[in-house]
C-alpha atoms as a PDB file:
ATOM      1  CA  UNK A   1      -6.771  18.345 -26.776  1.00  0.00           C
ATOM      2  CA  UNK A   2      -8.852  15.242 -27.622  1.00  0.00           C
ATOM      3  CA  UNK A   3      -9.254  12.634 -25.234  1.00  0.00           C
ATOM      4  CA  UNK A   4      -7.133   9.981 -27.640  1.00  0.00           C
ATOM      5  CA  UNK A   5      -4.313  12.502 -27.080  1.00  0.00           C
ATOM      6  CA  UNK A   6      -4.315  12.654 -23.652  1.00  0.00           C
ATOM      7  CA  UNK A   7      -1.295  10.320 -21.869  1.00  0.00           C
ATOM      8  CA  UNK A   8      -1.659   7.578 -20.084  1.00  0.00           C
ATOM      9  CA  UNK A   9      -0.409   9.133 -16.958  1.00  0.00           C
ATOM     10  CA  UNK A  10      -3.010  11.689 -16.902  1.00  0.00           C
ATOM     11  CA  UNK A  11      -6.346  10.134 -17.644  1.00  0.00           C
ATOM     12  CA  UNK A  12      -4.801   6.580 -15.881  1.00  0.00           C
ATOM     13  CA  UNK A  13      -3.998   3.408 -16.585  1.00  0.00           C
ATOM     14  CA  UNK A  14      -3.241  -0.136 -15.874  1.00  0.00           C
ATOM     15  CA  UNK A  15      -1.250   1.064 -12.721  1.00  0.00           C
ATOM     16  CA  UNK A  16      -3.738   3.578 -11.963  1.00  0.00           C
ATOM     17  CA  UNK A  17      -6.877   1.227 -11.837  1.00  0.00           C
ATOM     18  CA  UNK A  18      -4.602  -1.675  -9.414  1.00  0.00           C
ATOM     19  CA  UNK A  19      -3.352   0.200  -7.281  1.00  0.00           C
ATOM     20  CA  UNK A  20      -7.174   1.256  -5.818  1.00  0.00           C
ATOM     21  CA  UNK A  21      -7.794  -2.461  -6.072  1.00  0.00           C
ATOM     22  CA  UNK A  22      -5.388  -3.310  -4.037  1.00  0.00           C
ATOM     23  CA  UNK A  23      -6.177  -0.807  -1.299  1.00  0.00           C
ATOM     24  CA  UNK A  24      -9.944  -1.800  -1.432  1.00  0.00           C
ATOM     25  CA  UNK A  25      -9.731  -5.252  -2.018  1.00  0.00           C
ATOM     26  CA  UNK A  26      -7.583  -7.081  -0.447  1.00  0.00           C
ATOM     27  CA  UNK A  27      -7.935  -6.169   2.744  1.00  0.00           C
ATOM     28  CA  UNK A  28     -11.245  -8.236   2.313  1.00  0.00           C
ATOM     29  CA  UNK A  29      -9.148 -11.019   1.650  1.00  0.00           C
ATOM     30  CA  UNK A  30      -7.219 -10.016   4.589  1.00  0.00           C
ATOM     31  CA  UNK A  31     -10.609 -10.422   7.039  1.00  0.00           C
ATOM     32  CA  UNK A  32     -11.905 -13.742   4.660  1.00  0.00           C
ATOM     33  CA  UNK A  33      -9.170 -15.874   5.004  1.00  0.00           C
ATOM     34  CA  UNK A  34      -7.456 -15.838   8.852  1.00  0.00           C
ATOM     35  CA  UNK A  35     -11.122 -15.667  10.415  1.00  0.00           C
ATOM     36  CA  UNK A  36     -12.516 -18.056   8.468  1.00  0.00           C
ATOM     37  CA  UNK A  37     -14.776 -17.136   6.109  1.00  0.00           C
ATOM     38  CA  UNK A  38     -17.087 -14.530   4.336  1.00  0.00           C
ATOM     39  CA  UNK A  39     -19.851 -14.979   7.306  1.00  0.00           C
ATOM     40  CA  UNK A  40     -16.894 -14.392   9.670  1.00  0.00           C
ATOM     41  CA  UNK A  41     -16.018 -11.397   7.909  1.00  0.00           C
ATOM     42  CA  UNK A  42     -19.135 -10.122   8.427  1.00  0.00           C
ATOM     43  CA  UNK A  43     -19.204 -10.836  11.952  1.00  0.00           C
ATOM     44  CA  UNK A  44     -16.025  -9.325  12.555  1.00  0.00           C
ATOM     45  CA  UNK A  45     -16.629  -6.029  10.662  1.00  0.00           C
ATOM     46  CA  UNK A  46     -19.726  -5.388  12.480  1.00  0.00           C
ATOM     47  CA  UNK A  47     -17.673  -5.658  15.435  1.00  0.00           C
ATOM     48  CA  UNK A  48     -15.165  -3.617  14.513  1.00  0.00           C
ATOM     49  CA  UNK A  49     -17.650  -1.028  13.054  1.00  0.00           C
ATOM     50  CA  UNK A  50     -17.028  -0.142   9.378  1.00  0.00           C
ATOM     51  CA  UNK A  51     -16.056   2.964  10.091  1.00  0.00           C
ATOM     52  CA  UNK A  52     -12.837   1.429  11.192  1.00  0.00           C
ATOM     53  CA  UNK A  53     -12.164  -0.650   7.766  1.00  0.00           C
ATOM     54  CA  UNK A  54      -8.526   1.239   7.126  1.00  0.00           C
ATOM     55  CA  UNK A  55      -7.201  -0.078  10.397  1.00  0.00           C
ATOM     56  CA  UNK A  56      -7.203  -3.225   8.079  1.00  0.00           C
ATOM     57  CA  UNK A  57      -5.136  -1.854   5.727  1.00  0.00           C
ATOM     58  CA  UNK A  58      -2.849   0.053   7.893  1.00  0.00           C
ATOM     59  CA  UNK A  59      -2.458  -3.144  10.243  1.00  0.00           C
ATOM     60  CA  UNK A  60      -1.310  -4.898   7.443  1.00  0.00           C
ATOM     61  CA  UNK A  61       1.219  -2.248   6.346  1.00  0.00           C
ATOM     62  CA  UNK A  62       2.569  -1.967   9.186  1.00  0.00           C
ATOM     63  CA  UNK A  63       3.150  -6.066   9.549  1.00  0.00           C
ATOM     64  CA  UNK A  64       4.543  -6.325   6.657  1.00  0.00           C
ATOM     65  CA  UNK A  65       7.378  -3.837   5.517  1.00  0.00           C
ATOM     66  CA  UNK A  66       7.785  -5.194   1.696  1.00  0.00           C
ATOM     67  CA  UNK A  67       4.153  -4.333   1.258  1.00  0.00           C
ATOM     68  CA  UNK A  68       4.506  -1.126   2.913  1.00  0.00           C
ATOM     69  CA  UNK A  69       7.507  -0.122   0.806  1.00  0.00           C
ATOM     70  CA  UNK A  70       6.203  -1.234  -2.743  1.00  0.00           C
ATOM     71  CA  UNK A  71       3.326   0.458  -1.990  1.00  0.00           C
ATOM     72  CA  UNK A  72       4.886   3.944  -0.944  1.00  0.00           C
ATOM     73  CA  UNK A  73       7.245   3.269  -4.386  1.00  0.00           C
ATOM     74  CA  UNK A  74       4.578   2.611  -6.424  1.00  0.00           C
ATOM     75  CA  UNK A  75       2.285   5.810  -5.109  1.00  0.00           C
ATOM     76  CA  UNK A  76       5.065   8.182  -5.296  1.00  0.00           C
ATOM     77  CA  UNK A  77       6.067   7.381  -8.604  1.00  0.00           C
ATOM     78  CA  UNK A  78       2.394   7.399 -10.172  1.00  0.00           C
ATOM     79  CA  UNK A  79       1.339  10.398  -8.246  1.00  0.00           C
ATOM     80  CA  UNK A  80       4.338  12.440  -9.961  1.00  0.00           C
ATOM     81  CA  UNK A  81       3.718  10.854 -13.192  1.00  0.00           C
ATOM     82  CA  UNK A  82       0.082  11.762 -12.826  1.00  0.00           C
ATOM     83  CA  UNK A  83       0.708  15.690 -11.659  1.00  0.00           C
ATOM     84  CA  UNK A  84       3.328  16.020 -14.421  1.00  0.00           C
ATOM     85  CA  UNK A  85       1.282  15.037 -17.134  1.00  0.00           C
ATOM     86  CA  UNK A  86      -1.859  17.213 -15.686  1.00  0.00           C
ATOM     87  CA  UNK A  87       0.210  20.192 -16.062  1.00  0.00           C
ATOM     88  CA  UNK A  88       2.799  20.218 -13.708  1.00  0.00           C
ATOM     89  CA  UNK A  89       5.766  19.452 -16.431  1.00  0.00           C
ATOM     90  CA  UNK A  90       4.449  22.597 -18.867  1.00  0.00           C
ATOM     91  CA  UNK A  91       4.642  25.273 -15.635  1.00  0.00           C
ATOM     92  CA  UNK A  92       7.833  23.933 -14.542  1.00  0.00           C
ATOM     93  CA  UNK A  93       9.566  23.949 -18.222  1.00  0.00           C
ATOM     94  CA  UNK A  94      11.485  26.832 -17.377  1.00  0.00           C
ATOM     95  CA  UNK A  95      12.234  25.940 -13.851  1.00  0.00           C
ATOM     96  CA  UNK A  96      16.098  25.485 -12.964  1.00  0.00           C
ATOM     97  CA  UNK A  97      17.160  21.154 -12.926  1.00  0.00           C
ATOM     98  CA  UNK A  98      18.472  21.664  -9.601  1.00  0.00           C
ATOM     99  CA  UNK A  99      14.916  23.298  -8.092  1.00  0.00           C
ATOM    100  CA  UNK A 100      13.268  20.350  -9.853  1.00  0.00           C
ATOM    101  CA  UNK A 101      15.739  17.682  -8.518  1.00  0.00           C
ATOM    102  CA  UNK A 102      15.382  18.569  -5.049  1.00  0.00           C
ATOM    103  CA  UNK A 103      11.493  19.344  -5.495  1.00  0.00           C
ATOM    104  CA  UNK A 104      11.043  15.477  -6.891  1.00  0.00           C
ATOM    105  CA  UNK A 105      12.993  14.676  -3.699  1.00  0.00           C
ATOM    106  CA  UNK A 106      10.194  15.878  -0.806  1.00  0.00           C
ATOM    107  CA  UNK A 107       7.331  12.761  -1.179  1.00  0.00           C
ATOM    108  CA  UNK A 108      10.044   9.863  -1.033  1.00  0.00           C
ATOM    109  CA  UNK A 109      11.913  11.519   1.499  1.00  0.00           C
ATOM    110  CA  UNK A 110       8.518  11.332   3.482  1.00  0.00           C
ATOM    111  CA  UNK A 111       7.636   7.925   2.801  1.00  0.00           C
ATOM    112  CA  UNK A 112      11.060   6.802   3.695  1.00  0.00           C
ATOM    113  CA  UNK A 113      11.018   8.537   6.969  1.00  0.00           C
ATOM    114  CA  UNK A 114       7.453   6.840   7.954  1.00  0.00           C
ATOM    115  CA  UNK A 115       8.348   2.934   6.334  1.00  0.00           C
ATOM    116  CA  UNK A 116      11.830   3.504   8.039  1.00  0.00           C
ATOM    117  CA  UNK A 117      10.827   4.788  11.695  1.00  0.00           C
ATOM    118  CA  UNK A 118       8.382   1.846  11.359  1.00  0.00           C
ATOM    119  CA  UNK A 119      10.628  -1.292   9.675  1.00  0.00           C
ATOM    120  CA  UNK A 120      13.865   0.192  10.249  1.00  0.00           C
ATOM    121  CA  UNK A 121      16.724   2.107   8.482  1.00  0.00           C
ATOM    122  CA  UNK A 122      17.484   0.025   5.481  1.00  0.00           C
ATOM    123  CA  UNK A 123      13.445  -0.500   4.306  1.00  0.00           C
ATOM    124  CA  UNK A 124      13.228   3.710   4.570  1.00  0.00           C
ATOM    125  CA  UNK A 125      16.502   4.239   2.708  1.00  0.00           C
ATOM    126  CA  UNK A 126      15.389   1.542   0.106  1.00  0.00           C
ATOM    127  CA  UNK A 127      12.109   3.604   0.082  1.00  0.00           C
ATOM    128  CA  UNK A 128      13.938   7.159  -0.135  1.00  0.00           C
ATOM    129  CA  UNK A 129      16.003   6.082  -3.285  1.00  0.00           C
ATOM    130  CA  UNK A 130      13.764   4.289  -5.423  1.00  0.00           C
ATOM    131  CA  UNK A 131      10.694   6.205  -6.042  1.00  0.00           C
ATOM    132  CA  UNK A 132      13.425   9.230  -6.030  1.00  0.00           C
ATOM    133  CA  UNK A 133      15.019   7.404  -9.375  1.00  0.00           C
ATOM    134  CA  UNK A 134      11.711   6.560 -11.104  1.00  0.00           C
ATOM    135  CA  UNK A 135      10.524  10.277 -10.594  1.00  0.00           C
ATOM    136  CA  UNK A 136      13.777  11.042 -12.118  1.00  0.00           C
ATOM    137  CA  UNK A 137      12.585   8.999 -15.155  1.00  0.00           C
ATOM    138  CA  UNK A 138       9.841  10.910 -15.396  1.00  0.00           C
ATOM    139  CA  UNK A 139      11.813  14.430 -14.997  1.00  0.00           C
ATOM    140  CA  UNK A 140      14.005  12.705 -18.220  1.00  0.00           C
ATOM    141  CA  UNK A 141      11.222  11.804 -20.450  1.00  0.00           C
ATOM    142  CA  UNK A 142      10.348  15.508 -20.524  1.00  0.00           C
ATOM    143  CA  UNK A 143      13.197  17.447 -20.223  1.00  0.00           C
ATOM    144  CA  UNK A 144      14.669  14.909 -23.501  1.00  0.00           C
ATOM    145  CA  UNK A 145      11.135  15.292 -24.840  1.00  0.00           C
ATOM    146  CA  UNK A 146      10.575  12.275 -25.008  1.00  0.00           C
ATOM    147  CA  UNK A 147       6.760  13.161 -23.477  1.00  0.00           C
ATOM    148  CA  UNK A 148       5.170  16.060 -24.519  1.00  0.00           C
ATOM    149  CA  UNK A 149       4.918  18.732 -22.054  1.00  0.00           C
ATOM    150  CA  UNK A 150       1.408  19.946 -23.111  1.00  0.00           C
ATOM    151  CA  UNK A 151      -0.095  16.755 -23.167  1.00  0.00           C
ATOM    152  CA  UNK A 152       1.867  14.231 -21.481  1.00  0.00           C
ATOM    153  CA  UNK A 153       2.088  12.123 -24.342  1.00  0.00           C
ATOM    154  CA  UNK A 154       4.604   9.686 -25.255  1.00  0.00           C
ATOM    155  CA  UNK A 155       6.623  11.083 -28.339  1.00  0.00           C
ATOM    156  CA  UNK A 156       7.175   8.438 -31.212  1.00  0.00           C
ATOM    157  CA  UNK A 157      11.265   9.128 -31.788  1.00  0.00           C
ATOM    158  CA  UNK A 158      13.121   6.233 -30.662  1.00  0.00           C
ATOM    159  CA  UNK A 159      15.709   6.973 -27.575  1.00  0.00           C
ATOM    160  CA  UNK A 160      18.830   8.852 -28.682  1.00  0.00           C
ATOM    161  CA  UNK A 161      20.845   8.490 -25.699  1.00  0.00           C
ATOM    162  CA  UNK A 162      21.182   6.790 -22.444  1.00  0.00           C
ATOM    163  CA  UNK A 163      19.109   9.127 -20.409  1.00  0.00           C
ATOM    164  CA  UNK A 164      16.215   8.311 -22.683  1.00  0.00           C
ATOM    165  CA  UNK A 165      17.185   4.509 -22.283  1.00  0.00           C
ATOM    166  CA  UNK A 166      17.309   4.743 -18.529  1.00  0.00           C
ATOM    167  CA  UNK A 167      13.891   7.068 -18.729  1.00  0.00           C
ATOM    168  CA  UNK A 168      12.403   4.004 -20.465  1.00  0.00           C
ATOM    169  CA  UNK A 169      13.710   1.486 -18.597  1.00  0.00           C
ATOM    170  CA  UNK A 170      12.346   3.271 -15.208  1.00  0.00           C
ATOM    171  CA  UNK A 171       8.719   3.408 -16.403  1.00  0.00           C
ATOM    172  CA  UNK A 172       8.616  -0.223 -17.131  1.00  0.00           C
ATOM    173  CA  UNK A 173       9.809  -1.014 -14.122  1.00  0.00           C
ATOM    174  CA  UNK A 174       7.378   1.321 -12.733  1.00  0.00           C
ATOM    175  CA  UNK A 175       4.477  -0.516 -14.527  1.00  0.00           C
ATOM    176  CA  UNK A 176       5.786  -4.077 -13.446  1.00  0.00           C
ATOM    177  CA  UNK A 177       5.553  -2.864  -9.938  1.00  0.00           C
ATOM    178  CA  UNK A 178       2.396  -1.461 -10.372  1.00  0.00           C
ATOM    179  CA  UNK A 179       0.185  -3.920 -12.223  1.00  0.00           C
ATOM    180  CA  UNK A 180       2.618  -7.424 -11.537  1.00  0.00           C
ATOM    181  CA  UNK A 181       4.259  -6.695  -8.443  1.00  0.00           C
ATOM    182  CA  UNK A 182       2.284  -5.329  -6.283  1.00  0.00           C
ATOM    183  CA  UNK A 183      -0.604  -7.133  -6.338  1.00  0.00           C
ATOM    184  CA  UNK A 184       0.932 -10.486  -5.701  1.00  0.00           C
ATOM    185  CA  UNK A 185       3.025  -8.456  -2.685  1.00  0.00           C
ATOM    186  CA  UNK A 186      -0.672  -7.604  -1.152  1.00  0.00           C
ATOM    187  CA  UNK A 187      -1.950 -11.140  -2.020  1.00  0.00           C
ATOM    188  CA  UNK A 188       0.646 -12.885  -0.221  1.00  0.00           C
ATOM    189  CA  UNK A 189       0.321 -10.535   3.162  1.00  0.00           C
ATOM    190  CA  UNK A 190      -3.695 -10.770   2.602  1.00  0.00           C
ATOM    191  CA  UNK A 191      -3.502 -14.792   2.926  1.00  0.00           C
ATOM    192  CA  UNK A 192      -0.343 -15.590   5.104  1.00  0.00           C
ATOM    193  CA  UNK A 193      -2.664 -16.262   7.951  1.00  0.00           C
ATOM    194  CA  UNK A 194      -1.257 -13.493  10.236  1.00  0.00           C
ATOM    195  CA  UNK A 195      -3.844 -11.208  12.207  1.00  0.00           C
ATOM    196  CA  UNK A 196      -3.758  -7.709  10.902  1.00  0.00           C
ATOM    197  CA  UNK A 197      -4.499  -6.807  14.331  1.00  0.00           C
ATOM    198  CA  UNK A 198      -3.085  -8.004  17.669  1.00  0.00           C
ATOM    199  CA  UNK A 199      -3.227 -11.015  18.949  1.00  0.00           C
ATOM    200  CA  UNK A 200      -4.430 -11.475  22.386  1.00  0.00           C
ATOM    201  CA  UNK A 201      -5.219 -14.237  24.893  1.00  0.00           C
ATOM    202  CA  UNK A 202      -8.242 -12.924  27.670  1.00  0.00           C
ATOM    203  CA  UNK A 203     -10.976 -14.499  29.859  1.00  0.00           C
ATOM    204  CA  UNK A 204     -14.009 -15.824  27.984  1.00  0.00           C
ATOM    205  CA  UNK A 205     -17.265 -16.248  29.546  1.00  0.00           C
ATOM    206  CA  UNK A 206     -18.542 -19.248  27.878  1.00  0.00           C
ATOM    207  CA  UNK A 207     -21.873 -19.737  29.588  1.00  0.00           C
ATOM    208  CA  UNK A 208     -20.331 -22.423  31.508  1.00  0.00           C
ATOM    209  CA  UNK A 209     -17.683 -21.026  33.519  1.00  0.00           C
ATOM    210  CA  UNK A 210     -15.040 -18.931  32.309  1.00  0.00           C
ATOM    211  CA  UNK A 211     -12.338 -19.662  29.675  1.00  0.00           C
ATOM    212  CA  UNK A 212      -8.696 -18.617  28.667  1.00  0.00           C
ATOM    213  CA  UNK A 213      -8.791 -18.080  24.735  1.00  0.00           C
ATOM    214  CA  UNK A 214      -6.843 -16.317  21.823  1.00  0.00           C
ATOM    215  CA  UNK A 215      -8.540 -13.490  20.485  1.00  0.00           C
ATOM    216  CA  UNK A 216      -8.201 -11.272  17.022  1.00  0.00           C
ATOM    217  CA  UNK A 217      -8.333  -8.181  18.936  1.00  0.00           C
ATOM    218  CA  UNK A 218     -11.405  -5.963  17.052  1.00  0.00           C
ATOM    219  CA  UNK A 219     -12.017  -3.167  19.777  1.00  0.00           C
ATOM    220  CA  UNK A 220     -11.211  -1.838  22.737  1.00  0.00           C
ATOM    221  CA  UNK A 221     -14.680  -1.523  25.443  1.00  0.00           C
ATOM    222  CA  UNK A 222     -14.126  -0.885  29.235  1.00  0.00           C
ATOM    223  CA  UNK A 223     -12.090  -2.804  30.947  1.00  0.00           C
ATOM    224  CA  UNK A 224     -11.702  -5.600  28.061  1.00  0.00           C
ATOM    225  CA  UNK A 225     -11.782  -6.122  24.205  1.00  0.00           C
ATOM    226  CA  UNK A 226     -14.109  -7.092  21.544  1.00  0.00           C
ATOM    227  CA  UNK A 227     -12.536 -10.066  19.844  1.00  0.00           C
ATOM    228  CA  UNK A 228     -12.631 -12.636  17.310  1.00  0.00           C
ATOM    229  CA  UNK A 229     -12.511 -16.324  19.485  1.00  0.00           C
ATOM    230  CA  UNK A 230      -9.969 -17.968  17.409  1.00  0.00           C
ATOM    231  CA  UNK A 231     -10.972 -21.952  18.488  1.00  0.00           C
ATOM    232  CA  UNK A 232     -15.258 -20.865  18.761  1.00  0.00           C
ATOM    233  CA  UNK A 233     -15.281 -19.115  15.775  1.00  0.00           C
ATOM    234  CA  UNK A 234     -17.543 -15.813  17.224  1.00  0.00           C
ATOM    235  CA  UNK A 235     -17.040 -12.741  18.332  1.00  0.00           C
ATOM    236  CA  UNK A 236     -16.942 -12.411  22.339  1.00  0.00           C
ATOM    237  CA  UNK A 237     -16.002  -9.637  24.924  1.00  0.00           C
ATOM    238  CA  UNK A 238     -12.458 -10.275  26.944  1.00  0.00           C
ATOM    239  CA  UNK A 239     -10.749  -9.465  30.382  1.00  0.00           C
ATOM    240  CA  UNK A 240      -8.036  -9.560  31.978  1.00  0.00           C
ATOM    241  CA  UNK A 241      -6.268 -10.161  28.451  1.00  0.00           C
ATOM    242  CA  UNK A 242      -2.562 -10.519  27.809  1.00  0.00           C
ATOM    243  CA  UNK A 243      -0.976  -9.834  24.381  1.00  0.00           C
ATOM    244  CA  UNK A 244       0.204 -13.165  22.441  1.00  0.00           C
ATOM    245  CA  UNK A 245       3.431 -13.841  21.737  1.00  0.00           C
ATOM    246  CA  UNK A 246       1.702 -15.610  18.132  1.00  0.00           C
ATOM    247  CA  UNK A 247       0.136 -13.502  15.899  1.00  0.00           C
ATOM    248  CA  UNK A 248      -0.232 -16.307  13.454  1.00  0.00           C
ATOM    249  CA  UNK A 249      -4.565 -17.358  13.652  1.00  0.00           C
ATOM    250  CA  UNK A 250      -4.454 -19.607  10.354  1.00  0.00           C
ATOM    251  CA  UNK A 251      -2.172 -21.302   7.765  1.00  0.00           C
ATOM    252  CA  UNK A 252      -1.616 -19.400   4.707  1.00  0.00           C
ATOM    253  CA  UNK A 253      -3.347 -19.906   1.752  1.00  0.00           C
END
């Protein structure tokens, strides 16, 4: 097989090369804009230590439950997209509906019970059913053959029924999640000026007595935390801190 003829599922595509960008990027957006600036950035990631750069991304998934749910929809569906055209649709050809059904069923079932026990019921069932439909677009496009099992490629016959309509219909939806959707889901969350971390409000030794302040909360040291001075723009140590009841450090973009 050639590498024109291989599908767009398996050797990626638009959705494919966003969704990474999205995981890497924006959380840099996410440190830029509520702190202040690149410099602050900087500051704050030394702080934190790099080595704790996904607690970026996982504070802002679990502030914001849209972005945590189009992102679970949008991985499930792509991953199982992905697998099927790698191979996955050719070994299971002979497999019975039902065993593939409830087999398509296991990663949104997951996803819904993490998004749900985190945002509530409704966000995990919303997270349950739709991945689960656009994997059963994919299970349609090559059990109708409209993709080719061997390769994963698209076949050029025009939709004879409504399962192949629906099929079609589910991965462009799939795309517009991936490539339009999501990205301006994680762009809003990345600049709504809401800490991806807690908020907290400690003592501040100033050099001239000490000070009440509000402090991005970067790390956890003793007694206190390492934090991000909201009103002095620097990163400062903290006791006796209190959580805020504000999580909000800057205006969104």
């Amino acid at each position: 097989m050639s590498n024109k003829e291989r599908s767009v599922d398996l050797k990626g595509g638009p959705g494919h090369i966003v969704l990474p960008a999205v995981v890497f990027a924006v959380p840099v957006l996410k440190l830029t804009w509520p702190l202040g600036g690149g410099g602050a950035a900087s500051e704050a990631l030394v702080a934190m230590e790099p080595a704790n750069w996904p607690d970026v991304l996982i504070g802002m998934l679990l502030d914001d439950a849209l972005l945590a749910s189009a992102l679970a929809v949008a991985m499930s569906r792509m991953s199982y997209a992905y697998f099927a055209a790698k191979g996955g649709a050719r070994v299971h050809a002979g497999t019975p509906t039902a065993h593939v059904l409830l087999q398509a069923a296991v990663v949104p079932f997951t996803f819904a019970l993490v998004v749900g026990a985190f945002h509530g019921l409704w966000w995990g069932v919303a997270v349950g059913l739709v991945p689960y439909a656009l994997r059963l677009g994919v299970i349609v496009e090559y059990r109708t053959g409209r993709r080719e099992r061997d390769s994963g490629r698209r076949s050029r016959t025009s939709p004879s029924g409504w399962l192949e309509r629906a099929a079609d219909t589910a991965a462009v939806a799939a795309l517009l999640l991936a490539v339009v959707v999501l990205p301006v889901i994680a762009l809003v969350a990345a600049a709504n000026g809401r800490s991806w971390t807690g908020v907290v409000e400690c003592d501040v030794n100033t050099g001239h007595g000490t000070e009440r302040a509000r402090l991005v909360e970067l790390g956890r040291k003793g007694k206190g935390v390492v934090g991000w001075d909201i009103a002095q723009d620097e990163v400062v140590n903290g006791l006796n801190c209190a959580v805020s009841g504000n999580n909000t450090v800057r205006t969104p973009l």
